[in-house]
C-alpha atoms as a PDB file:
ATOM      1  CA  UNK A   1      47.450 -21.565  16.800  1.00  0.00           C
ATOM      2  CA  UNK A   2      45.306 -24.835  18.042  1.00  0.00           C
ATOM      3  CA  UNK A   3      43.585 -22.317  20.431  1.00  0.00           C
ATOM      4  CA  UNK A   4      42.908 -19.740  17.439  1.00  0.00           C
ATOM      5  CA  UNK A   5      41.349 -22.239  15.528  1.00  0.00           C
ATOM      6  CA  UNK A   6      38.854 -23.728  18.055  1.00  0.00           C
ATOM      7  CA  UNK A   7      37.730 -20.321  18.739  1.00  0.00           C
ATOM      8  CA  UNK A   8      37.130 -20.263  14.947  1.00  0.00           C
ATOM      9  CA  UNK A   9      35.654 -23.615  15.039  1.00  0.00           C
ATOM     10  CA  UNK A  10      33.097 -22.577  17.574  1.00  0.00           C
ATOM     11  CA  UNK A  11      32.434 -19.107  17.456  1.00  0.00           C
ATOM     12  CA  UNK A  12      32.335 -18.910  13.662  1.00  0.00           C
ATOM     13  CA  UNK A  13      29.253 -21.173  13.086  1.00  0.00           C
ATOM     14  CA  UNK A  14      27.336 -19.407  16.159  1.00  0.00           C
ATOM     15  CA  UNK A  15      28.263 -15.982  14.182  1.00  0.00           C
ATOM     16  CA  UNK A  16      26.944 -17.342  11.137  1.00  0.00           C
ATOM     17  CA  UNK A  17      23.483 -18.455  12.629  1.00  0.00           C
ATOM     18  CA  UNK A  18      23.170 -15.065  14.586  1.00  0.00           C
ATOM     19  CA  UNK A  19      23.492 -13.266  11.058  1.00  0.00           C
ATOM     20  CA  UNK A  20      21.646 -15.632   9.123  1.00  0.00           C
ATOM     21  CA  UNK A  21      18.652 -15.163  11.999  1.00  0.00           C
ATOM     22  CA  UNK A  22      18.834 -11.542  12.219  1.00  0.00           C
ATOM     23  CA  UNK A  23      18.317 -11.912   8.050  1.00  0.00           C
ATOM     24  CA  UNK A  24      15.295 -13.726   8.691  1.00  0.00           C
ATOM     25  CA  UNK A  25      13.662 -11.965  11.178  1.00  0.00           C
ATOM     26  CA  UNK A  26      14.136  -8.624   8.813  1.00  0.00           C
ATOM     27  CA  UNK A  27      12.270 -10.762   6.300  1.00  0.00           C
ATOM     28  CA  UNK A  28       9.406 -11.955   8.012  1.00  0.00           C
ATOM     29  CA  UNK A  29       8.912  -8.175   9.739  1.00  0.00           C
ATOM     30  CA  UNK A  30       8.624  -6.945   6.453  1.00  0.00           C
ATOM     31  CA  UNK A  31       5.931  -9.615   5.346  1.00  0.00           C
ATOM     32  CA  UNK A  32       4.265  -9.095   8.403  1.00  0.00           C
ATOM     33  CA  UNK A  33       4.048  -5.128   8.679  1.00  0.00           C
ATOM     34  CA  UNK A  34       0.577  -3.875   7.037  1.00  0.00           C
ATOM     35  CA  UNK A  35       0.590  -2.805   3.509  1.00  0.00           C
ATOM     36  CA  UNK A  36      -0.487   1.024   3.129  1.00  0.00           C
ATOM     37  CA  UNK A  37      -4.461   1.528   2.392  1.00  0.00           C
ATOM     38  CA  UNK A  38      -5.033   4.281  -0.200  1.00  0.00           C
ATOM     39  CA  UNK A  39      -7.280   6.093   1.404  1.00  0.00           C
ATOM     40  CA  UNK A  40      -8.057   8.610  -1.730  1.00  0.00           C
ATOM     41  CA  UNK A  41     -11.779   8.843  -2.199  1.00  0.00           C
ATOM     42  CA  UNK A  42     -12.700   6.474  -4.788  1.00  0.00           C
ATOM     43  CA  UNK A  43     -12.495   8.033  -8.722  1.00  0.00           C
ATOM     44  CA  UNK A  44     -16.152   8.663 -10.128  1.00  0.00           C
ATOM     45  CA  UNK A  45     -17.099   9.628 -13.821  1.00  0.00           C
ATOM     46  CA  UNK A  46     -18.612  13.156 -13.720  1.00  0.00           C
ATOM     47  CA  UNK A  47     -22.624  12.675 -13.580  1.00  0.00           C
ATOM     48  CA  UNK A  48     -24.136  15.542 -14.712  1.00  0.00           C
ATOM     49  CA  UNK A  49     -27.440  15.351 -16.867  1.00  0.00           C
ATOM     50  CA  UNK A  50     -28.528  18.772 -18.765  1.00  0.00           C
ATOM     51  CA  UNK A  51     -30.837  19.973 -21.560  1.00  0.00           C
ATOM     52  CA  UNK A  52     -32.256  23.360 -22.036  1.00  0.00           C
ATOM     53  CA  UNK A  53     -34.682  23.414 -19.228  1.00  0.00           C
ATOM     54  CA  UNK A  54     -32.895  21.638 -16.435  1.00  0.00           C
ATOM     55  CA  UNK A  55     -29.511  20.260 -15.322  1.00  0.00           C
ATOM     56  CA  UNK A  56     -29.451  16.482 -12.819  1.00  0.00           C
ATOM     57  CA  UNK A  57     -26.562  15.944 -10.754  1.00  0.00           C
ATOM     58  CA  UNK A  58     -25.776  12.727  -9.296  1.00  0.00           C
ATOM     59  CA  UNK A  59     -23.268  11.971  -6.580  1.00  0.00           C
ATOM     60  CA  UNK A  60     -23.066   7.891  -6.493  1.00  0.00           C
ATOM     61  CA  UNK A  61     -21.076   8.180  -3.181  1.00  0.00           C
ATOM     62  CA  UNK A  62     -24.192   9.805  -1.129  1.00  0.00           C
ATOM     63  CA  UNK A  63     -26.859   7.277  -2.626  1.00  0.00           C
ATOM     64  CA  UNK A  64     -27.800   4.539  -0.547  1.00  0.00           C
ATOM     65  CA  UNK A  65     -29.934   3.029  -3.464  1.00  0.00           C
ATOM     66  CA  UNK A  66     -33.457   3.238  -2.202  1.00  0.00           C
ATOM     67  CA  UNK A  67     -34.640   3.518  -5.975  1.00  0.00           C
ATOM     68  CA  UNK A  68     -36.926   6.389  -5.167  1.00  0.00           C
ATOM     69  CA  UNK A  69     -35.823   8.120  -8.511  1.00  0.00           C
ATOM     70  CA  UNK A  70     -36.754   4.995 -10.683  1.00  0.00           C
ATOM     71  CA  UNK A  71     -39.200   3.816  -9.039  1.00  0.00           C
ATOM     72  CA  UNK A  72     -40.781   7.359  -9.082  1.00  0.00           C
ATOM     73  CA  UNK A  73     -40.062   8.126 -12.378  1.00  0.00           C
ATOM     74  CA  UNK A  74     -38.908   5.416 -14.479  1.00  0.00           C
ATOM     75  CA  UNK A  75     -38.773   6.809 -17.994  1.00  0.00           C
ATOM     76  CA  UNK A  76     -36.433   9.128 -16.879  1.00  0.00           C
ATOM     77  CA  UNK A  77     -34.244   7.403 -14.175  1.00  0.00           C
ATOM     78  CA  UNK A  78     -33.583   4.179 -15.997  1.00  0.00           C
ATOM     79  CA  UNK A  79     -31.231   1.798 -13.829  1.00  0.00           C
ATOM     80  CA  UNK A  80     -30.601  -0.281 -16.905  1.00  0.00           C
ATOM     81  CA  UNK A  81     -29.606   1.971 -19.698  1.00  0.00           C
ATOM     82  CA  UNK A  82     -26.613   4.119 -19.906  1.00  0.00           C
ATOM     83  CA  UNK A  83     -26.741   6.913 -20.074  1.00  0.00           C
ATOM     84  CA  UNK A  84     -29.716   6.097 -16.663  1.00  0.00           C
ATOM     85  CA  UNK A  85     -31.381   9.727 -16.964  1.00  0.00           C
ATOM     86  CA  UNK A  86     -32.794  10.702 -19.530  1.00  0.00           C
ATOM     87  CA  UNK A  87     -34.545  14.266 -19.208  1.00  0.00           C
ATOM     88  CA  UNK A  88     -36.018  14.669 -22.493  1.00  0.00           C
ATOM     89  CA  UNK A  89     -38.704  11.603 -21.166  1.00  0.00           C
ATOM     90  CA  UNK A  90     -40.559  13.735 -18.978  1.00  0.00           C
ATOM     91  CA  UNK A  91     -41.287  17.141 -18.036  1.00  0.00           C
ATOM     92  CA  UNK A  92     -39.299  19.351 -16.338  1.00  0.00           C
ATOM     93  CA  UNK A  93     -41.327  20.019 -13.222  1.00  0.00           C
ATOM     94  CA  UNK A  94     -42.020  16.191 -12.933  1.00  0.00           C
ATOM     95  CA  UNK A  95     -38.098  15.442 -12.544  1.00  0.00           C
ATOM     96  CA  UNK A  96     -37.602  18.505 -10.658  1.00  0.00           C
ATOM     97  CA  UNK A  97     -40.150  17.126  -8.199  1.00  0.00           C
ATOM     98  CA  UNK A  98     -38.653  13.748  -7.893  1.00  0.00           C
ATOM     99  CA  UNK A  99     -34.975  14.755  -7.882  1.00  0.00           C
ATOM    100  CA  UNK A 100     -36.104  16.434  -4.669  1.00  0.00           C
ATOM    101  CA  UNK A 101     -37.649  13.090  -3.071  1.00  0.00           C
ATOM    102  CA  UNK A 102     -33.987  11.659  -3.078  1.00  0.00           C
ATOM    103  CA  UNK A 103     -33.583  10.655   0.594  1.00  0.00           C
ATOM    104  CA  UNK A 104     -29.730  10.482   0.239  1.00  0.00           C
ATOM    105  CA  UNK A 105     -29.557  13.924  -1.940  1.00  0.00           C
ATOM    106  CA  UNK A 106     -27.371  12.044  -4.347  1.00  0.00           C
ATOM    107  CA  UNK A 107     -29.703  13.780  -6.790  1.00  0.00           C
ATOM    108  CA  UNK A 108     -29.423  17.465  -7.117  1.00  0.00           C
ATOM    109  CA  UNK A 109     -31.060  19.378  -9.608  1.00  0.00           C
ATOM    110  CA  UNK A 110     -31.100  22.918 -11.202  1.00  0.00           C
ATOM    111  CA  UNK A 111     -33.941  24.526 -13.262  1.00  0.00           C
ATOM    112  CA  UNK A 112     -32.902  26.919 -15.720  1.00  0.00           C
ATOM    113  CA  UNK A 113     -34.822  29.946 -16.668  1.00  0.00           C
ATOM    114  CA  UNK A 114     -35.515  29.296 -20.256  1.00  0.00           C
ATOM    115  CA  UNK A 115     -35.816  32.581 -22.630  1.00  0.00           C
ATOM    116  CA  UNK A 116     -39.056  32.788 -24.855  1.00  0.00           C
ATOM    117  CA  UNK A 117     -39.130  31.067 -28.042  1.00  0.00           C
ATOM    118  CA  UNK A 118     -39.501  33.410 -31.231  1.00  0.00           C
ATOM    119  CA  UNK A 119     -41.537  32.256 -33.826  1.00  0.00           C
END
């Protein structure tokens, strides 16, 4: 029985620590394994501009913000106001023409055939 309980006495405290540091190791692996990146393309609002005579897209992940559109054009591409285009400020040919200076072709636009006003 004395021999029992010095095996006890020894092994018991080194079984202990060996569980104890097998514990802590699991928790500092999982501290120190990289948290998961969404990699989901970030949300946007839909940016699509339209009146009778023409219809602005704008992607904001292709534009690489070299203000060619407001600098161009500034009563219609306003970088300050929201809504920032504003199609009724210009003609349509004028903002056709500068949509297509966009170097990034964030800015797409579409010109619609308008029918003949009656009178």
């Amino acid at each position: 029985m004395a021999f029992e309980l010095n095996i006890c006495r020894i092994l018991l405290p080194k079984m202990c620590f060996v569980v104890f540091f097998h514990i802590f190791i699991d928790i500092i692996l999982k501290f120190l394994q990289p948290t998961p990146v969404n990699n989901s393309p970030m949300e946007t609002k839909k940016n699509v501009f339209s009146n009778e005579e023409i219809t602005v897209t704008f992607n904001p992940r292709k534009c690489m913000h070299a203000e060619k559109c407001a600098n161009g054009l500034s009563q219609v591409f306003r970088t300050a106001i929201i809504p920032w285009i504003d199609l009724d400020a210009a003609g349509t040919q004028r903002i056709a023409k500068q949509v297509r200076r966009c170097p990034s072709g964030a800015l797409q636009c579409v010109v619609h055939k308008t029918a003949p006003q009656v009178a």
